[in-house]
Every structure is written in C-alpha cells, then in structure tokens.
Protein backbone atom coordinates (compact mmCIF):
# COMPACT_ATOMS: atom_id res chain seq x y z
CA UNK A 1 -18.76 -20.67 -1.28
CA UNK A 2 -19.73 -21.92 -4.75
CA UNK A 3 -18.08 -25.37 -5.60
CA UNK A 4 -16.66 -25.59 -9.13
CA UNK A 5 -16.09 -28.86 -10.70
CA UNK A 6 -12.04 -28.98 -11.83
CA UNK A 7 -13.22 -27.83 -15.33
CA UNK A 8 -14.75 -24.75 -14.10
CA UNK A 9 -12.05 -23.96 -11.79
CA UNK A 10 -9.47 -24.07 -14.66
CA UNK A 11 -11.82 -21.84 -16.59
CA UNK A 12 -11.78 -19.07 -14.05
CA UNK A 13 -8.28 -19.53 -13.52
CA UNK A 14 -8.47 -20.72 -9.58
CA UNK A 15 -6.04 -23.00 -8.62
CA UNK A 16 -8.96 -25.36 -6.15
CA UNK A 17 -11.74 -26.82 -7.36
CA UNK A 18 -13.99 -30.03 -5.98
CA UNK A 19 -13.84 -33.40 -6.98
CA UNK A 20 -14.48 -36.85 -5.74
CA UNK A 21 -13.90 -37.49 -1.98
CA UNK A 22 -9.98 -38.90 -0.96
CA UNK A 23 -10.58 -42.14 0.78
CA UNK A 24 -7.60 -41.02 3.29
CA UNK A 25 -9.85 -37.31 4.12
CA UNK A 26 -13.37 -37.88 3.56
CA UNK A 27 -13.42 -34.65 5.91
CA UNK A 28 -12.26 -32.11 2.99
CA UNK A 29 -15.30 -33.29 1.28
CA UNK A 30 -13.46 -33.64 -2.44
CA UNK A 31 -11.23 -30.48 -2.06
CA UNK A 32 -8.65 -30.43 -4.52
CA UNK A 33 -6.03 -28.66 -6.07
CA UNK A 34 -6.79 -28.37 -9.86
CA UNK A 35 -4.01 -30.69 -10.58
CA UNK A 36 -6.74 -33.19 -9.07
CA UNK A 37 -4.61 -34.14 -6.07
CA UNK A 38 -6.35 -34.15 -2.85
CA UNK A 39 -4.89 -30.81 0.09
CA UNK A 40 -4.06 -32.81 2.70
CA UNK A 41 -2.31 -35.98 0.81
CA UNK A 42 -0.27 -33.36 -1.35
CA UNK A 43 1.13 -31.51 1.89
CA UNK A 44 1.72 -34.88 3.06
CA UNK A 45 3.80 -35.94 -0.27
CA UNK A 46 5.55 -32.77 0.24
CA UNK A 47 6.59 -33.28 3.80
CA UNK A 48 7.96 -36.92 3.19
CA UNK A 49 9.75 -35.38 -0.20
CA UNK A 50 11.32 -32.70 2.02
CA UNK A 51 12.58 -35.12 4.38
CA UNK A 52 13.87 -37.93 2.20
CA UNK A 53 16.15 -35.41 0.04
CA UNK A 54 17.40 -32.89 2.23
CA UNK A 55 19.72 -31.59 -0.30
CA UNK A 56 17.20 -30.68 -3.05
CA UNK A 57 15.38 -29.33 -0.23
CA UNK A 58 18.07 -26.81 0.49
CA UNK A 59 18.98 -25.91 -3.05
CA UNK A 60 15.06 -25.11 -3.63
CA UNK A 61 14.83 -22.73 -0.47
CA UNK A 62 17.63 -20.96 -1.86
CA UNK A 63 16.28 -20.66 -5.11
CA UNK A 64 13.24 -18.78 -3.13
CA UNK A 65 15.11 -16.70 -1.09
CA UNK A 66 16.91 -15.71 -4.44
CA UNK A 67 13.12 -14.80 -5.47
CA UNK A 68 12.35 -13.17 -2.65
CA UNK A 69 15.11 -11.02 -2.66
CA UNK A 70 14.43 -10.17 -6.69
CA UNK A 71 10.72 -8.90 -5.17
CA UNK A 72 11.94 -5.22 -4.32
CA UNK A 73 12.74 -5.00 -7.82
CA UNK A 74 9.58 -5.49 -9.14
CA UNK A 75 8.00 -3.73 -6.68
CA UNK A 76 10.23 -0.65 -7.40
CA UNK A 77 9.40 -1.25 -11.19
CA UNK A 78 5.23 -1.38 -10.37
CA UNK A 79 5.72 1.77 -8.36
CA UNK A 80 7.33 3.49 -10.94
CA UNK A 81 4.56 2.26 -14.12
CA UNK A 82 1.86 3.42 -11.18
CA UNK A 83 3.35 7.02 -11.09
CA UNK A 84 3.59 7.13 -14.49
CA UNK A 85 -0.11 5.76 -14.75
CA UNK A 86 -1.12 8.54 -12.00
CA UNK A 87 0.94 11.27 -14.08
CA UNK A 88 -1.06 10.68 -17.68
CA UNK A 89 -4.33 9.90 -15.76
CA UNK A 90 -4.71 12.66 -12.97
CA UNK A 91 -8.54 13.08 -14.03
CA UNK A 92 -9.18 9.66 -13.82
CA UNK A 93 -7.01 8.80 -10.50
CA UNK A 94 -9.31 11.66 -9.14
CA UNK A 95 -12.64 9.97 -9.93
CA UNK A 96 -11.32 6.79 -8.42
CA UNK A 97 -10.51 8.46 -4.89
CA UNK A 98 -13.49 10.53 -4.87
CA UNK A 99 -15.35 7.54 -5.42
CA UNK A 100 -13.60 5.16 -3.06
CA UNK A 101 -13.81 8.41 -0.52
CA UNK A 102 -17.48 7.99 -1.05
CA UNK A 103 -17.93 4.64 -0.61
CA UNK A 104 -15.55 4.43 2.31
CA UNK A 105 -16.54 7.07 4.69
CA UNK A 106 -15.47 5.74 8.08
CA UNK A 107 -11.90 5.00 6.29
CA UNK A 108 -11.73 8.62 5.23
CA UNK A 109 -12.91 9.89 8.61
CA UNK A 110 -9.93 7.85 10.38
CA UNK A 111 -7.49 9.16 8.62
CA UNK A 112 -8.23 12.11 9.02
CA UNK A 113 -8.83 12.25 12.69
CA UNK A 114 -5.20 9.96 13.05
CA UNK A 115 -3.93 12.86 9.97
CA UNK A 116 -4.99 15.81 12.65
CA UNK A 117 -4.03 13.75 15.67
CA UNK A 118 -0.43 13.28 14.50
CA UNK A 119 -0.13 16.81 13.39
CA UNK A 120 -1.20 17.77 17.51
CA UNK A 121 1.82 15.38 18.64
CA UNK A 122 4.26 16.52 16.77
CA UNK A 123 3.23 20.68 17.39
CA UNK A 124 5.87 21.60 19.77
CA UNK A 125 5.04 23.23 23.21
CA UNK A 126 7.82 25.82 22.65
CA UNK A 127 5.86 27.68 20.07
CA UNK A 128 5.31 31.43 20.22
CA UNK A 129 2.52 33.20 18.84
CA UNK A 130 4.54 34.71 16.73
CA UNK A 131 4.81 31.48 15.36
CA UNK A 132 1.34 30.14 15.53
CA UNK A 133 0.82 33.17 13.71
CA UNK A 134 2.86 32.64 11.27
CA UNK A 135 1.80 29.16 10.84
CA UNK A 136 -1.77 30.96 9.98
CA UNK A 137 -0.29 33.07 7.79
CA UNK A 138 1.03 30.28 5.67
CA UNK A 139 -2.04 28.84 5.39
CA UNK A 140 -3.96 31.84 4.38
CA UNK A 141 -0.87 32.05 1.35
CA UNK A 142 -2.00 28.63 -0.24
CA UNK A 143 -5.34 29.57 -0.18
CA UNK A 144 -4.64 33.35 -1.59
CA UNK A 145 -2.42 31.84 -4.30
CA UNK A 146 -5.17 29.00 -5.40
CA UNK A 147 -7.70 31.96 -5.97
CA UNK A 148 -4.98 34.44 -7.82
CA UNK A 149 -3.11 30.98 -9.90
CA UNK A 150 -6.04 28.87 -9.85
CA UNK A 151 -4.80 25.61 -9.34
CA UNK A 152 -5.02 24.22 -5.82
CA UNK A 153 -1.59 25.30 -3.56
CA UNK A 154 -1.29 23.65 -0.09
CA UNK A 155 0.93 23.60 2.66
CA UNK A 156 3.46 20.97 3.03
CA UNK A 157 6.02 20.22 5.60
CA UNK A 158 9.21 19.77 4.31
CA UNK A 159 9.90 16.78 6.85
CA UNK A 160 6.88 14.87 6.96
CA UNK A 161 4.82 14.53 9.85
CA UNK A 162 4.27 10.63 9.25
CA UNK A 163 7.68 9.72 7.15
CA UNK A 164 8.21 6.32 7.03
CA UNK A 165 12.24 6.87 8.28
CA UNK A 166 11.50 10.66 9.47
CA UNK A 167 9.22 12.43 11.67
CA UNK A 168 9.07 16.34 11.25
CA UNK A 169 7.54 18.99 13.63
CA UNK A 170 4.50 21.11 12.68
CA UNK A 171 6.53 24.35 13.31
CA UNK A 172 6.70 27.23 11.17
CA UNK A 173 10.48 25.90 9.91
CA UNK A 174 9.08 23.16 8.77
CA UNK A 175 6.50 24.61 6.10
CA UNK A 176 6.24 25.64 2.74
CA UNK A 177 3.83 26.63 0.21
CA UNK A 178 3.87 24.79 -3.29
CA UNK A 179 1.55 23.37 -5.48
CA UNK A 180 -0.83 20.38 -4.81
CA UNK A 181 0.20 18.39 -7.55
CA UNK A 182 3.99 18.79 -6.43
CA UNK A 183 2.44 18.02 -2.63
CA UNK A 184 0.76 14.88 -3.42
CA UNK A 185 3.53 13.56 -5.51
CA UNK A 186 6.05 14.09 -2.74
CA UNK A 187 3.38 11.65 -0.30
CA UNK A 188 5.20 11.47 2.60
CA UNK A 189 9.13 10.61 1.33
CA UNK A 190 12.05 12.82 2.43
CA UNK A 191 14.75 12.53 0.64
CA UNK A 192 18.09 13.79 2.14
CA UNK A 193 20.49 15.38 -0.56
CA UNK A 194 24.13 14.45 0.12
C-alpha cells in the first residue's frame, strides 16, 4: 500500500493519509485521518463523546436513520438515470458487456450454468410432450422471426424463473416470444397489474 503524506491524500481525495507516529499508538505507525487526528484516539474521542451526552447521541442516530431511510430514493432515482443512460447508449452498454464478458469468463460461465440449472428446477415433471414440444416450437419462433425481422427476438417467461418476489415455471404457459430489447429491459421484474 503506498503511503501518502496528508497533502497527497487530500489531493487524491482519500480521506487517510500518514503522518507522524501518536505517542498513545506507536502500533498504527502514523495512520491518520486527513483531518490529522490519529484512528484509534479519534474512535476513542468518539466513544467518551457518545457516552457523556447521551441525548445528542440519540438525536444524531435519528438523524441517520432519517438518511438511511431517504437512501431508496436515491437509489430509485440512479436506477432510473441508468435506464435512461442504457436506453440512449445501447451500442455502447453492448461493448461494455462484451468486454467485461471477455475479461470475466468464469463469471459468465457461472451464470450460465446457475441460469440453466434454475431453468431444470423449476421444469415441472408433469409435462407432456406435447408440451416439450411446444416449448421447442417457441424457440424455433424467436429464431424464425430474428431471420425474417432482423432484430434479435427471444423467449421470455412471463413469470421469471429467478424473480426477486416470484418464481415462474419453465412450462409452455409461461412463455412468450417478443423482442430482445423488450426482454432485457423487463430483467427479471414482474409486475402484477391490479
């Protein structure tokens, strides 16, 4: 780990840096918050703060927990720039996976052995082969329709296999033909209409 002098760390924005040894932790060997107080002696200040104004103590935690709670907000609001990122970008979103894809084969690989091991689960032992054909025949439909449209179609289940909240069967019933694009924006959300 390189060792940045307080100057340096400030520079590249980190909020620890090393400076002179604390006489109460020569073990830390000088590390410091940027503010120049020493780790240990400013979770020690903190403790003995905590503890000798118990009131201000609880006021602050609920000021976090107000903060925490605000967090789904801006998490919904960073989902929503991201899909609209995705939505002028496709080109460049593709790159990006096809090179992360490349540079992370044994990630791809897993998911796709957990992708096909999940769709075995949830195949149902009731199945005909009328349905299993079927099933085939669905798949040979997104494939006939890329060639004639050409765009890429795929098969989707309606409920998804893998739904956070849901968990559909790979059954006939439960697949239909569209368009990648729609696919892949639909991830694996079902949303129930009321």
């Amino acid at each position: 780990m390189t060792r940045h002098t307080r100057q340096e760390a400030k520079a590249l924005g980190l909020n620890k840096c090393y400076g002179s040894a604390c006489s109460k932790h020569p073990e830390l060997e000088g590390f410091r918050w940027v503010s120049g107080a020493c780790m240990e002696c400013a979770k020690e200040h903190l403790r003995s703060s905590r503890l000798s104004n118990p009131e201000r103590t609880k006021i602050q935690k609920s000021k976090d927990r107000l903060k925490l709670y605000a967090k789904p907000v801006k998490r919904e609001q960073k989902r929503l720039q991201d899909s609209a990122y995705r939505k002028n970008n496709p080109k460049k979103c593709a790159d990006i996976k096809r090179c992360w894809a490349v540079k992370n084969p044994g990630a791809t690989s897993a998911a796709a052995k957990l992708r096909k091991h999940a769709q075995k689960q949830r195949t149902p032992a009731w199945l005909t082969r009328d349905d299993i054909w079927m099933m085939s025949q669905a798949y040979e439909l997104a494939v006939l329709r890329t060639k004639m449209l050409g765009f890429a179609w795929e098969v989707d289940h309606i409920i998804p296999l893998q739904g956070g909240k849901v968990s559909g069967l790979h059954a006939p019933t439960n697949l239909q033909v569209i368009p990648r694009s729609v696919n892949r924006a639909k991830w694996n959300l079902y949303e129930v209409a009321l």
